[in-house]
C-alpha atoms as a PDB file:
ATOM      1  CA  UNK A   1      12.957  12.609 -13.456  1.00  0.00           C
ATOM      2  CA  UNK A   2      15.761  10.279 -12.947  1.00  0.00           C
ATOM      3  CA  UNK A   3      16.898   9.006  -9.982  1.00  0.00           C
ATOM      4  CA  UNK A   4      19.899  10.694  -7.786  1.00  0.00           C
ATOM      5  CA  UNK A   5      23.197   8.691  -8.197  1.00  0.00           C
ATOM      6  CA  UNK A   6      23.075   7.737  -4.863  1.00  0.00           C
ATOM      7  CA  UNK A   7      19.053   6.495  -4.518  1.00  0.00           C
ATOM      8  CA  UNK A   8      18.537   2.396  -5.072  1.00  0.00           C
ATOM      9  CA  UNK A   9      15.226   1.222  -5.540  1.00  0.00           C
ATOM     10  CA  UNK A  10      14.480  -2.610  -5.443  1.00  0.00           C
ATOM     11  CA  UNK A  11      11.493  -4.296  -6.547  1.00  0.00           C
ATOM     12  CA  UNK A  12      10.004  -7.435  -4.725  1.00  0.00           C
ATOM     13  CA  UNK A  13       7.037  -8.631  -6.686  1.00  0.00           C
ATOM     14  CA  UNK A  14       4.945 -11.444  -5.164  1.00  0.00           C
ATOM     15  CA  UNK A  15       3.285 -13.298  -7.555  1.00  0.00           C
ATOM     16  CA  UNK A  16       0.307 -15.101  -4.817  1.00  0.00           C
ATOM     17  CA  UNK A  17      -0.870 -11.529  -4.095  1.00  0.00           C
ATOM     18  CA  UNK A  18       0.315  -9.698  -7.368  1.00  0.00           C
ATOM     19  CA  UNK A  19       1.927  -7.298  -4.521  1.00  0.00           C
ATOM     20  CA  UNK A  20       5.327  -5.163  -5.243  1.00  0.00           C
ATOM     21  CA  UNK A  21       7.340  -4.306  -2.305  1.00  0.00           C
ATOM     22  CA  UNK A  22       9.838  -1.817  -2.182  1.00  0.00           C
ATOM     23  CA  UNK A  23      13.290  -1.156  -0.758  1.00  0.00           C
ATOM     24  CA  UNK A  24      14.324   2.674  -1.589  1.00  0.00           C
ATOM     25  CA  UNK A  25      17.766   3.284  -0.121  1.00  0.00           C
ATOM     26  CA  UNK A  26      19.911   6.266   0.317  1.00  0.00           C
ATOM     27  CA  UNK A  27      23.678   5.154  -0.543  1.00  0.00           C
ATOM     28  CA  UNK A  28      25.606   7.820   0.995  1.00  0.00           C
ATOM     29  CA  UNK A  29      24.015   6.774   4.358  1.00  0.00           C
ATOM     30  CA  UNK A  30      22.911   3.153   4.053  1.00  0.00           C
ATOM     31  CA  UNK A  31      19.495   4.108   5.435  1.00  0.00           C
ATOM     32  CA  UNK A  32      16.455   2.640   3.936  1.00  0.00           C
ATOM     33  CA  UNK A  33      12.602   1.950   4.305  1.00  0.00           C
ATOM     34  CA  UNK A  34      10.732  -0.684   3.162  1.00  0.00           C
ATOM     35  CA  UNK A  35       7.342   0.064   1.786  1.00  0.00           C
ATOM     36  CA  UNK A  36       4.076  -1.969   1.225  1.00  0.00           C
ATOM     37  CA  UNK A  37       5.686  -5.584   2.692  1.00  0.00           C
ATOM     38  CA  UNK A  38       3.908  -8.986   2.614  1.00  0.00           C
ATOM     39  CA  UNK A  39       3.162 -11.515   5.169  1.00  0.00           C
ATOM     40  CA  UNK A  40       2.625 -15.069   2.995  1.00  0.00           C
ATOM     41  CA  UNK A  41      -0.464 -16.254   3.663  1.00  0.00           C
ATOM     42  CA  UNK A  42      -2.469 -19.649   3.036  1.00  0.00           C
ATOM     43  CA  UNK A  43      -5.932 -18.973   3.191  1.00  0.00           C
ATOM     44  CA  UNK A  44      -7.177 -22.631   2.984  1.00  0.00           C
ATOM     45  CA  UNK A  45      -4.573 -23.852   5.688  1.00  0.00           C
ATOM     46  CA  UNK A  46      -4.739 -20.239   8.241  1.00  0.00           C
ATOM     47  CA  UNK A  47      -0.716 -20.566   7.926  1.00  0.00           C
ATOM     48  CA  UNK A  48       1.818 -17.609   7.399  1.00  0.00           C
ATOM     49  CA  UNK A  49       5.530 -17.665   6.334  1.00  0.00           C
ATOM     50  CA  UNK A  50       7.884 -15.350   5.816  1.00  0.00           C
ATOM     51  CA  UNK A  51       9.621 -15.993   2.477  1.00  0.00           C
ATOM     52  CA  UNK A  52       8.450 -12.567   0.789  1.00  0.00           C
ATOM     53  CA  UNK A  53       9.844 -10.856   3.901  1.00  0.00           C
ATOM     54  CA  UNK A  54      13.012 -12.631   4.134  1.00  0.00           C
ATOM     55  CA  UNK A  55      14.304 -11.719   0.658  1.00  0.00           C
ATOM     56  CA  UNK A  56      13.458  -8.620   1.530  1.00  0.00           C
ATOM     57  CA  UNK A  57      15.761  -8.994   4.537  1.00  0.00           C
ATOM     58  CA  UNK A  58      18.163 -10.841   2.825  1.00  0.00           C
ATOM     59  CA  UNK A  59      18.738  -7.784   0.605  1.00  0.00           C
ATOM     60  CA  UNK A  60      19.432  -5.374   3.322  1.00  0.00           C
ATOM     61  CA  UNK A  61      21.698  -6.710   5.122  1.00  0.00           C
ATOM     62  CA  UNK A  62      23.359  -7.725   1.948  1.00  0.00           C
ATOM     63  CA  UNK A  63      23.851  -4.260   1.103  1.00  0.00           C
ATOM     64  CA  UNK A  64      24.576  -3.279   4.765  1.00  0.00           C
ATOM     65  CA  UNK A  65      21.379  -1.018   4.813  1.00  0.00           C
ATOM     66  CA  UNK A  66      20.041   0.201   8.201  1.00  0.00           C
ATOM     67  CA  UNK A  67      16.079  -0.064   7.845  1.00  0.00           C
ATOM     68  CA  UNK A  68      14.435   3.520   9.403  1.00  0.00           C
ATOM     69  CA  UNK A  69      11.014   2.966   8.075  1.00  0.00           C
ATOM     70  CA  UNK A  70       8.491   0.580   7.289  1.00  0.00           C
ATOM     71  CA  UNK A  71       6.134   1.991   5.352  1.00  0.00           C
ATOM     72  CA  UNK A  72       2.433   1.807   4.045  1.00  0.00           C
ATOM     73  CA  UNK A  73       0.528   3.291   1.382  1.00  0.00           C
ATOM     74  CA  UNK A  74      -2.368   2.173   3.175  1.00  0.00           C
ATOM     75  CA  UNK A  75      -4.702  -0.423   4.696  1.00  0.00           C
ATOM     76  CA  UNK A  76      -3.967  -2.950   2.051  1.00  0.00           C
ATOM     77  CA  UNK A  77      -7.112  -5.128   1.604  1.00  0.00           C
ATOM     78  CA  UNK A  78      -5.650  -8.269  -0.761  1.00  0.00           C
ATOM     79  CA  UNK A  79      -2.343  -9.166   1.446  1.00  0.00           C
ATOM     80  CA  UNK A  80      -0.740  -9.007   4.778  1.00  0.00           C
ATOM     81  CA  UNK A  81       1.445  -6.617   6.212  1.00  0.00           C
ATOM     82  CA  UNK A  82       4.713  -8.170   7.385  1.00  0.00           C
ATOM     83  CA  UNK A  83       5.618  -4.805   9.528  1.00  0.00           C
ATOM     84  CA  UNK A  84       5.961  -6.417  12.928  1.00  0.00           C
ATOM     85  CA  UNK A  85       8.259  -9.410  11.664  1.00  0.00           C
ATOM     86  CA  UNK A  86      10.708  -6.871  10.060  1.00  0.00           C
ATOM     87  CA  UNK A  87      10.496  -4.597  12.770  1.00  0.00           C
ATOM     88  CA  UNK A  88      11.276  -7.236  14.588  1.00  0.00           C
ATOM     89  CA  UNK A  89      14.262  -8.700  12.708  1.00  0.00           C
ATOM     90  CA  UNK A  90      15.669  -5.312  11.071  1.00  0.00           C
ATOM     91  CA  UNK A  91      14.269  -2.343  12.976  1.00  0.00           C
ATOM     92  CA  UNK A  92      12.947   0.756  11.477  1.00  0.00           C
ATOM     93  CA  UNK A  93       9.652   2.576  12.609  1.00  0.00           C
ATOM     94  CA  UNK A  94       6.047   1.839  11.036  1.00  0.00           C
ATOM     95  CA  UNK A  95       4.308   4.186   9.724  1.00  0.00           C
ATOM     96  CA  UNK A  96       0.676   5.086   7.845  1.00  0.00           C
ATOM     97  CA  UNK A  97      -1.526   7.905   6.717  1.00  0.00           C
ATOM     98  CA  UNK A  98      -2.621   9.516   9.675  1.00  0.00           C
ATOM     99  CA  UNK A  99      -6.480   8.399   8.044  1.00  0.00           C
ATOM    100  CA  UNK A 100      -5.917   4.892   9.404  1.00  0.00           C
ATOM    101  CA  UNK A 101      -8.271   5.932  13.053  1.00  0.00           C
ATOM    102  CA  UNK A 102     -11.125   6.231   9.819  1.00  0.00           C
ATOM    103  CA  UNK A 103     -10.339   2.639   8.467  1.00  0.00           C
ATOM    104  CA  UNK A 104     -10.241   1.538  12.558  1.00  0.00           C
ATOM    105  CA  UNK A 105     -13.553   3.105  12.934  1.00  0.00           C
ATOM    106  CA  UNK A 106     -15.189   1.838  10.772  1.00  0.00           C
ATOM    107  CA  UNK A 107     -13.535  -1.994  10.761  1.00  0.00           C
ATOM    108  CA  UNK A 108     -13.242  -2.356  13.894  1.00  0.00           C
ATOM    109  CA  UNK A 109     -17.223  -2.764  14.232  1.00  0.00           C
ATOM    110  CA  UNK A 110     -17.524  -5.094  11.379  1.00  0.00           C
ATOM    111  CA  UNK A 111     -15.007  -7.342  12.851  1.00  0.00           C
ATOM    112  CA  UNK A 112     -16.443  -7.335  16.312  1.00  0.00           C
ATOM    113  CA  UNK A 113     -12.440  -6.053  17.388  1.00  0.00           C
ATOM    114  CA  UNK A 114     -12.103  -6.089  21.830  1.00  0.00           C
ATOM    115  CA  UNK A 115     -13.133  -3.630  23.579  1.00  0.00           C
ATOM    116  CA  UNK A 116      -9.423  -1.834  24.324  1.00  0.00           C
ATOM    117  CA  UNK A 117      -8.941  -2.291  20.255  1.00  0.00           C
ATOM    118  CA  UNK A 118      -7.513   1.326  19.393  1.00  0.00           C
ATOM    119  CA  UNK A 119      -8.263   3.603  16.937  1.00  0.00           C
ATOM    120  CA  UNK A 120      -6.180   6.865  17.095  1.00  0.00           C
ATOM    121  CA  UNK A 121      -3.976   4.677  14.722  1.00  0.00           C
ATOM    122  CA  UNK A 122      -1.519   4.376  17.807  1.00  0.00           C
ATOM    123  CA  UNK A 123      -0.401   0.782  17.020  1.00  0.00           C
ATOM    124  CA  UNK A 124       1.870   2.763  14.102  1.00  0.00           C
ATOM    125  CA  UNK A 125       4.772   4.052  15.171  1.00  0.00           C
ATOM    126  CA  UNK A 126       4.168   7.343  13.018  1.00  0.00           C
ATOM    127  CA  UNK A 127       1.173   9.074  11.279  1.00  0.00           C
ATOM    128  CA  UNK A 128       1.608  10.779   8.112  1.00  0.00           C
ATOM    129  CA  UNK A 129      -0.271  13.789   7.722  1.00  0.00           C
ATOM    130  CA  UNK A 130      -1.127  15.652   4.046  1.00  0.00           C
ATOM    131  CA  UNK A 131       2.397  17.248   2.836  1.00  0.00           C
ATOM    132  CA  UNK A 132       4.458  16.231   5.652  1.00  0.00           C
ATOM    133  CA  UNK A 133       8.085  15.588   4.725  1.00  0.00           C
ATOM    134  CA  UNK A 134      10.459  12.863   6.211  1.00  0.00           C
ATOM    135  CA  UNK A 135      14.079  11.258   5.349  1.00  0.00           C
ATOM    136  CA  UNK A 136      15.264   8.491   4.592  1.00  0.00           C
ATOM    137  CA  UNK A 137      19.107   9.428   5.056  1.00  0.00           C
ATOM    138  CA  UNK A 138      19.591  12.046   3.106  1.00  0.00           C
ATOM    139  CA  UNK A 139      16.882  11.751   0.649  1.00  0.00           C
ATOM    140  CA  UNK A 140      13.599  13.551   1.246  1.00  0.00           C
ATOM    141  CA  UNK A 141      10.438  12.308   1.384  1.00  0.00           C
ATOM    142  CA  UNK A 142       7.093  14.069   1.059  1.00  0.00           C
ATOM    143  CA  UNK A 143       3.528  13.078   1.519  1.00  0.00           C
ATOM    144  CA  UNK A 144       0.481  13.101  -0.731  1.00  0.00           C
ATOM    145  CA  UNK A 145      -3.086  12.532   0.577  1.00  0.00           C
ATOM    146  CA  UNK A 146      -4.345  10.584  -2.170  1.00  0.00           C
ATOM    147  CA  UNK A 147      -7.617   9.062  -0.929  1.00  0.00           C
ATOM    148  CA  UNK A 148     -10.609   7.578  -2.884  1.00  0.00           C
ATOM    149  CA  UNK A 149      -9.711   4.186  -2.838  1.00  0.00           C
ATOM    150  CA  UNK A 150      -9.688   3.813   1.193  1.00  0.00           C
ATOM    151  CA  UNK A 151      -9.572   7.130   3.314  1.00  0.00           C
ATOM    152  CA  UNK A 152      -6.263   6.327   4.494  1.00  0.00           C
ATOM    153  CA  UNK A 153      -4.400   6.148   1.531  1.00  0.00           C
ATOM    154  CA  UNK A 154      -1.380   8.118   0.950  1.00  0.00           C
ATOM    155  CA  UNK A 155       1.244   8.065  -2.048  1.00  0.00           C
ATOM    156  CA  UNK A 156       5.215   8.642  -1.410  1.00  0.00           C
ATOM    157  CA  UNK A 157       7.215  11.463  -3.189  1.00  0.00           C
ATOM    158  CA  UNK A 158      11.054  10.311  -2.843  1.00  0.00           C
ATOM    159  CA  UNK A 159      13.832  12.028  -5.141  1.00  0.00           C
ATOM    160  CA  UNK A 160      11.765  12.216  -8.425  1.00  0.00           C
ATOM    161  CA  UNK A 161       9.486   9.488  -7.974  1.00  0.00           C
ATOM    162  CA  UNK A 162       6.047   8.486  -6.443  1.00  0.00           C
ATOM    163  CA  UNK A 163       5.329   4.832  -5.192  1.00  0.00           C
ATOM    164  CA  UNK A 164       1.526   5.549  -5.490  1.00  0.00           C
ATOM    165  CA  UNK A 165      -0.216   2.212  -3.732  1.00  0.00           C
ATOM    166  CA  UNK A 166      -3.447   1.321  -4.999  1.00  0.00           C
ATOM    167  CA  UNK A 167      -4.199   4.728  -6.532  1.00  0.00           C
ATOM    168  CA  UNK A 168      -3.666   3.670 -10.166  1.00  0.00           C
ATOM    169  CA  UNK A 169      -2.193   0.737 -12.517  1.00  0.00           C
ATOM    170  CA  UNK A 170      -0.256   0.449 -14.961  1.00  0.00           C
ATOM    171  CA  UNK A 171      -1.715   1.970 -18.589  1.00  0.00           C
ATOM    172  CA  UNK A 172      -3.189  -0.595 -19.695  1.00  0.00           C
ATOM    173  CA  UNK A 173      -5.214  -1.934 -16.033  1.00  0.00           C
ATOM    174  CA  UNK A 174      -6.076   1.650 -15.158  1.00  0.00           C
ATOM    175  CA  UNK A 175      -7.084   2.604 -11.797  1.00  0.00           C
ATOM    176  CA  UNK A 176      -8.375   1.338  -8.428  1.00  0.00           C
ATOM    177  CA  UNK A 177     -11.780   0.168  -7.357  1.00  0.00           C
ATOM    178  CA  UNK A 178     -13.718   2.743  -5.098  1.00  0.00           C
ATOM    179  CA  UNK A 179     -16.509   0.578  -3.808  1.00  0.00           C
ATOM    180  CA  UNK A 180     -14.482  -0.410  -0.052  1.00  0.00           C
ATOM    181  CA  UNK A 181     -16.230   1.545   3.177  1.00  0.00           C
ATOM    182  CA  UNK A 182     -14.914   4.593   2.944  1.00  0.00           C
ATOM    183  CA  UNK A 183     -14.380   4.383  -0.697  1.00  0.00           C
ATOM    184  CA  UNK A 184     -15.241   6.933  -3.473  1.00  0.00           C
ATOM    185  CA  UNK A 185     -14.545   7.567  -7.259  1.00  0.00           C
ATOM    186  CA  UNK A 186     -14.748  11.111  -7.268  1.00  0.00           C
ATOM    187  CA  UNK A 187     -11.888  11.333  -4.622  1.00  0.00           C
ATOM    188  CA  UNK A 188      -9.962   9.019  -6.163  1.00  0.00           C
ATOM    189  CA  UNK A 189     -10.277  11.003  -9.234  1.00  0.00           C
ATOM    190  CA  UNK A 190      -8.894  14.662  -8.161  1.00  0.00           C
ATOM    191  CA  UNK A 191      -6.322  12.458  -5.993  1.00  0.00           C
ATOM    192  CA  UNK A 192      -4.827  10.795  -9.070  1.00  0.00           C
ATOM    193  CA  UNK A 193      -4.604  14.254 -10.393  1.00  0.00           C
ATOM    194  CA  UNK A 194      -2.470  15.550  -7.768  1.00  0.00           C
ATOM    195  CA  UNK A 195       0.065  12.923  -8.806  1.00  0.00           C
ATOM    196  CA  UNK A 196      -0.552  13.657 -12.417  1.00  0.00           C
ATOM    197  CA  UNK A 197       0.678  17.403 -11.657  1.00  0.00           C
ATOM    198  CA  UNK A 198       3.983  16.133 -10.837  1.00  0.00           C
ATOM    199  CA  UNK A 199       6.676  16.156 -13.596  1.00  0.00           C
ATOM    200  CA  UNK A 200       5.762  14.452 -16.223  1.00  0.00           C
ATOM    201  CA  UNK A 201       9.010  12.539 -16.106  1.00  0.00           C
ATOM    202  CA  UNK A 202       8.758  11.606 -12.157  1.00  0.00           C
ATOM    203  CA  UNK A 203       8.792   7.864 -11.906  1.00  0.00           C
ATOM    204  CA  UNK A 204       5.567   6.076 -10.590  1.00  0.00           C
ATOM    205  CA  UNK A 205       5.783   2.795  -9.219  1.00  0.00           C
ATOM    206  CA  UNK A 206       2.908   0.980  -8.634  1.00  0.00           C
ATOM    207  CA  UNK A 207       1.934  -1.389  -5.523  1.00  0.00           C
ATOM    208  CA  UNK A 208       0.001  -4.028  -7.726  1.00  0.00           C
ATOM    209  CA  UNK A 209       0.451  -5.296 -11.381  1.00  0.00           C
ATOM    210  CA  UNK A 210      -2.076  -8.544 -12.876  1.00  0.00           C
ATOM    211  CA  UNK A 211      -0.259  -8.462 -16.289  1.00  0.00           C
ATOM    212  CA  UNK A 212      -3.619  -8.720 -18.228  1.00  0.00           C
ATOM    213  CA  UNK A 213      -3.387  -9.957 -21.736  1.00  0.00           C
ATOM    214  CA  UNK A 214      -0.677 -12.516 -20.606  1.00  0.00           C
ATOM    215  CA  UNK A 215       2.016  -9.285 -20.407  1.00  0.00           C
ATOM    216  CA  UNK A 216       5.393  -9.701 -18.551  1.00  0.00           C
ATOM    217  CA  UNK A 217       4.646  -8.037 -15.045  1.00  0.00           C
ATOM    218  CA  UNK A 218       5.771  -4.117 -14.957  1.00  0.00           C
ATOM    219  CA  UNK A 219       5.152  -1.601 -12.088  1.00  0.00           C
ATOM    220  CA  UNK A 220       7.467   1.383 -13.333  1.00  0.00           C
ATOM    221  CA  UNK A 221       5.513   4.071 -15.570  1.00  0.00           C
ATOM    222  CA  UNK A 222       5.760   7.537 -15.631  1.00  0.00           C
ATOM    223  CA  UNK A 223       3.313  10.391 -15.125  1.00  0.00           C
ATOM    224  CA  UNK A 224       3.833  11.278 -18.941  1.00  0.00           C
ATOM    225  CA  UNK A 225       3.110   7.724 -19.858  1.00  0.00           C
ATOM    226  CA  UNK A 226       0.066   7.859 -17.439  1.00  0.00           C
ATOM    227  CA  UNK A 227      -1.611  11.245 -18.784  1.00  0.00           C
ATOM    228  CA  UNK A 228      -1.483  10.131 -22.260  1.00  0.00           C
ATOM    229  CA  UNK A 229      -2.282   6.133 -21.850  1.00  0.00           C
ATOM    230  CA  UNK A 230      -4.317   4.846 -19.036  1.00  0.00           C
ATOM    231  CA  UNK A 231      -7.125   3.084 -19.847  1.00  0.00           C
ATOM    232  CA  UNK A 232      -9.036   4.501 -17.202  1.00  0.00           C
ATOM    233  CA  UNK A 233      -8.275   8.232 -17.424  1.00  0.00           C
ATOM    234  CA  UNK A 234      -6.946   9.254 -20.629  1.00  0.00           C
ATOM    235  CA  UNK A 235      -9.238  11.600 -22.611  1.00  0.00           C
ATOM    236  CA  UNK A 236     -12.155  11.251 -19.999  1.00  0.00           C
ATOM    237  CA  UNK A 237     -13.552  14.177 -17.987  1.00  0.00           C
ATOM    238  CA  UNK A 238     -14.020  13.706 -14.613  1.00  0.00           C
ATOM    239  CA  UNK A 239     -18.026  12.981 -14.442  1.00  0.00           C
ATOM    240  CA  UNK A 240     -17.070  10.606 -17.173  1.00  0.00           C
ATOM    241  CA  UNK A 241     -14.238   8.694 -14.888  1.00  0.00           C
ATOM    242  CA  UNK A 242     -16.899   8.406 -12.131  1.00  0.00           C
ATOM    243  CA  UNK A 243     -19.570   7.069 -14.342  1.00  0.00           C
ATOM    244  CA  UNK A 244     -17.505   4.391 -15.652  1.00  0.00           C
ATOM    245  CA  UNK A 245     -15.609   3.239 -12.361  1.00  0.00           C
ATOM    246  CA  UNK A 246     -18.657   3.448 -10.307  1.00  0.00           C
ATOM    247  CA  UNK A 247     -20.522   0.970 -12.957  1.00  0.00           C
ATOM    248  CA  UNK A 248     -16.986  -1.236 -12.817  1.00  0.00           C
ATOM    249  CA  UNK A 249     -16.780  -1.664  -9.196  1.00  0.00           C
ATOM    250  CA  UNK A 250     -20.398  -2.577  -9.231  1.00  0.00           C
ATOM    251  CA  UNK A 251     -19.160  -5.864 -11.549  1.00  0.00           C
ATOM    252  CA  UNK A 252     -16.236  -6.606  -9.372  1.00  0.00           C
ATOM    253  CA  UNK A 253     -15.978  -9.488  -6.085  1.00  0.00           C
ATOM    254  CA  UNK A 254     -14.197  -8.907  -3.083  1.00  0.00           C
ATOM    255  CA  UNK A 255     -10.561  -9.633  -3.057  1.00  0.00           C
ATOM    256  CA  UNK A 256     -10.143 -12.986  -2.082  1.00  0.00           C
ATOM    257  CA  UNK A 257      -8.458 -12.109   1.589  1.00  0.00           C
ATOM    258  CA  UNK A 258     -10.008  -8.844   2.687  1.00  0.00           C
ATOM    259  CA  UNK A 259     -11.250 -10.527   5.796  1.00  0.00           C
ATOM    260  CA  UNK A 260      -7.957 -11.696   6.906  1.00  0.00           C
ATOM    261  CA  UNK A 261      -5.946  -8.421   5.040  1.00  0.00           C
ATOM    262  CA  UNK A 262      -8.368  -5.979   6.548  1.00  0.00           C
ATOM    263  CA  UNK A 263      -8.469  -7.020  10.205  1.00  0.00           C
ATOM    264  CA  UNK A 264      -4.970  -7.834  10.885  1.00  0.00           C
ATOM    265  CA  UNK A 265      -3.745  -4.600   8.803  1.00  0.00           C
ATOM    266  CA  UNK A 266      -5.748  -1.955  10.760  1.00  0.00           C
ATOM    267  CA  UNK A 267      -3.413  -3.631  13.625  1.00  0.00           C
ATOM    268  CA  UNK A 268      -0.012  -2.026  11.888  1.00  0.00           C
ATOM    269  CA  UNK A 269       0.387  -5.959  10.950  1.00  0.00           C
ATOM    270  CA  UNK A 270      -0.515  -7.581  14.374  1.00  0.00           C
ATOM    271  CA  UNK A 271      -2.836 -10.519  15.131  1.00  0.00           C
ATOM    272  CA  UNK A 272      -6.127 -10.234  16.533  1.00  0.00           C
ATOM    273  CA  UNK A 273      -5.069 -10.965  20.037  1.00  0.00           C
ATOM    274  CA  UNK A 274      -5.591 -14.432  21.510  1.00  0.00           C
ATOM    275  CA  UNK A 275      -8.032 -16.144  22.528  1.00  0.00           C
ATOM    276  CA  UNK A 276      -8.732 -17.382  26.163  1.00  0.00           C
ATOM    277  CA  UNK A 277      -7.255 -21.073  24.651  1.00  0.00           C
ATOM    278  CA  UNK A 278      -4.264 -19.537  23.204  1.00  0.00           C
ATOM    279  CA  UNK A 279      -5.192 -19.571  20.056  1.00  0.00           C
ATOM    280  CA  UNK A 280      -5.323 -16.534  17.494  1.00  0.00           C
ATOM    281  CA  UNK A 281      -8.598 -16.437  14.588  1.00  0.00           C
ATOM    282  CA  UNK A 282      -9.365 -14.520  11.952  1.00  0.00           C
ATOM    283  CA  UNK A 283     -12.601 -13.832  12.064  1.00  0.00           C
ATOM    284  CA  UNK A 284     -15.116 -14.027   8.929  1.00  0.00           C
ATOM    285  CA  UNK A 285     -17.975 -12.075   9.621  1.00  0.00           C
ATOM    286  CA  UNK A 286     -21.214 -13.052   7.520  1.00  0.00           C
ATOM    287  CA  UNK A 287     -22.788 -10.704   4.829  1.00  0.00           C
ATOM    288  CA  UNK A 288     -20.803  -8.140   6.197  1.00  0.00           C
ATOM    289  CA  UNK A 289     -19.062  -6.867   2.861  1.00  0.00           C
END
């Protein structure tokens, strides 16, 4: 369904981590939140930057926006969360699926985290639970449970649309892997059918696009265009959907920064604290994954 008059939704896309970030804003009040942000990140060097952020920053304070929330669909696995730099620059509260103490629990052992590393999910600022509704000025918010791909993940229902993270593609890409910890095709099946019962016009925007076949990059469908065209689910029954994305994920490699992505996002975006030299690491833990 379209859009209210007064709702603006801006697209970031960032092309190193095929990552879209969102700004959805609520004109009659100037309050917005920010969901799924990126932290640049060189791999090869261990540097960060904040370019993706700052455009992001750039564009609400251009528009005089006051930022309430900084959002995530979940613990993102191929990018870094830049939630403490805009917290720290623009305000607003962070917030996750309330599933993020299962992600903790179980990545906090593979990474080795200290001893006083939390997780009750208490570095957020807020935990969403199943159907809880929130506002972003005077635009309501509502939240879907939609696990499968992590346990944590959760899709956003704002004034006729649904940013749905790494639930599903486009058409033509399909849907997300299932193999993570914690992962699991048949969940991520009946969750993509929750968002399927929406309207069929409600928007969907997606958190990832790879524009396979050499296609401009899109990451606005609809749940109409979804039901009747993606690759993945279209005309499949549900045994059949697990069949073929468990034998797909079986094909696939790790995303190429998991290890940094993972460890730093189960922190709401922080650093593994410092060393006793000062010094912050990522750790890489060996056969691990």
């Amino acid at each position: 369904m379209p859009h209210s008059p007064s709702t603006d939704v801006k697209a970031f896309f960032d092309k190193d981590t095929y990552t879209v970030t969102y700004v959805i804003a609520d004109k009659e009040t100037n309050i917005c939140a920010i969901i799924d942000s990126v932290l640049d990140y060189d791999q090869a060097s261990g540097r960060t930057s904040t370019t993706s952020a700052d455009e992001v920053i750039s564009y609400i304070n251009e528009n005089g926006y006051t930022c309430e929330w900084i959002l995530e669909t979940h613990v993102h696995a191929d990018h870094l969360s830049a939630a403490p730099y805009l917290k720290s620059k623009i305000g607003g509260k962070s917030a996750i699926g309330e599933n993020v103490k299962t992600v903790q629990s179980t990545f906090g052992p593979v990474f080795n985290a200290e001893s006083d590393f939390a997780k009750d999910g208490s570095q957020f600022d807020h935990l969403f639970a199943d159907e809880e509704k929130f506002n972003i000025g005077n635009l309501e918010g509502k939240i879907l449970h939609t696990p499968g791909h992590t346990p944590a993940c959760i899709s956003y229902v704002i004034d006729g649309s649904c940013f749905v993270g790494d639930t599903m593609f486009m058409p033509d890409f399909g849907t997300a892997r299932c193999d993570f910890p914690g992962g699991d095709a048949s969940l991520l099946y009946d969750s993509m059918q929750r968002i399927l019962s929406l309207p069929d016009d409600t928007i969907l925007y997606m958190c990832h696009d790879y524009g396979p076949g050499g296609r401009d990059y899109a990451w606005v469908t609809s749940v109409k265009e979804q039901k009747e065209n993606n690759i993945h689910l279209s005309g499949k029954s549900r045994d059949e959907y697990i069949e073929a994305r468990t034998k797909r994920d079986a094909e696939l490699s790790m995303p190429q920064l998991i290890l940094p992505s993972v460890q730093v996002n189960m922190r709401a975006g922080d650093m593994p604290p410092a060393d006793d030299n000062g010094m912050t690491y990522i750790k890489i833990p060996i056969d691990a994954l």
